[in-house]
Protein backbone atom coordinates (compact mmCIF):
# COMPACT_ATOMS: atom_id res chain seq x y z
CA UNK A 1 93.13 90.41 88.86
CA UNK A 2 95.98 90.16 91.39
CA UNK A 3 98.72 89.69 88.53
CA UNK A 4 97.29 92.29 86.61
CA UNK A 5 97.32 95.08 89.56
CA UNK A 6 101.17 93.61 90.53
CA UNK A 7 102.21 93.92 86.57
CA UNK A 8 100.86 97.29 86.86
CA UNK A 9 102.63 98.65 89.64
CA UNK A 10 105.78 97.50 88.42
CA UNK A 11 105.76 98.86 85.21
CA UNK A 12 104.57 102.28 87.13
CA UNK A 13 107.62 102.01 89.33
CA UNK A 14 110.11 101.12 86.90
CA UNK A 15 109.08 103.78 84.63
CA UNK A 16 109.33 106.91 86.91
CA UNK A 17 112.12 105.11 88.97
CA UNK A 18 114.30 107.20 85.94
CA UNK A 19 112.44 110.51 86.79
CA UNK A 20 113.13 110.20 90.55
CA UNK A 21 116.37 112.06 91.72
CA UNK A 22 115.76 112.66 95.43
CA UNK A 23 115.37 110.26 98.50
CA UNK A 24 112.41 111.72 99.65
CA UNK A 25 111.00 111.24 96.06
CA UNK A 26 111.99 107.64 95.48
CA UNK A 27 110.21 107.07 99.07
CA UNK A 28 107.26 108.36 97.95
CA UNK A 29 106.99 106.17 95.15
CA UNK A 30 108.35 103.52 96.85
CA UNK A 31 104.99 103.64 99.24
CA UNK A 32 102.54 103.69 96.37
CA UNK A 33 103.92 101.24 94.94
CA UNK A 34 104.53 98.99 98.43
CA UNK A 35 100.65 100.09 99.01
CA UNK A 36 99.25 98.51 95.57
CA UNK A 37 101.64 94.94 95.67
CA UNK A 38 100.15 94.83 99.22
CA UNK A 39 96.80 95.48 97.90
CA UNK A 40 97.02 93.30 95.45
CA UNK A 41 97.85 89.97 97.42
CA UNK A 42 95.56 91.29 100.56
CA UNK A 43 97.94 91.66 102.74
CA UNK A 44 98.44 95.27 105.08
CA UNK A 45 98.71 98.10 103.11
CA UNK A 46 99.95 100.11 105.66
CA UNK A 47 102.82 97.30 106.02
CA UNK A 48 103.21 97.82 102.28
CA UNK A 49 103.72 101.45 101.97
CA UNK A 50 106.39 101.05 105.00
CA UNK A 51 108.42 98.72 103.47
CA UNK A 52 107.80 100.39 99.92
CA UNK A 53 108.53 104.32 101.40
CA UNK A 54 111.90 101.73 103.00
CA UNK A 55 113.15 100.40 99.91
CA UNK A 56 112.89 103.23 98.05
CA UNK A 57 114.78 105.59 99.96
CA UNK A 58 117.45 102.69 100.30
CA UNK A 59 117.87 102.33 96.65
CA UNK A 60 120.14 104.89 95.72
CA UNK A 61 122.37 104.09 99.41
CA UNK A 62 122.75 100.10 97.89
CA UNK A 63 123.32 101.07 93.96
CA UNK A 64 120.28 99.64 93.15
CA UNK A 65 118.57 103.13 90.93
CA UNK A 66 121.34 105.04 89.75
């Protein structure tokens, strides 16, 4: 069930990470996402959604979502 919710959210992410233009946007997503993964291996979702909202307002500064 864990895999399933983690193959989930990826495909999720990676398919709107192409609809997502603004920082604010890709942080957004970026939590939900960081909220399910945490979810999904019990960890703190609040922790999740932090580092998730982190990442993806980062991604565009690193070259990682253009």
């Amino acid at each position: 069930m864990r895999i399933t919710k983690l193959v989930l959210a990826l495909a999720i992410a990676t398919g709107l990470s192409g609809c997502l233009e603004t920082d604010s946007e890709r942080a957004l997503a970026g939590a939900a996402a960081g909220a399910v993964v945490a979810d999904a291996f019990d960890a703190n979702v609040l922790a999740g959604a932090a580092a998730g909202a982190a990442g993806g307002a980062l991604c565009d500064d690193v070259r990682l979502c253009r």
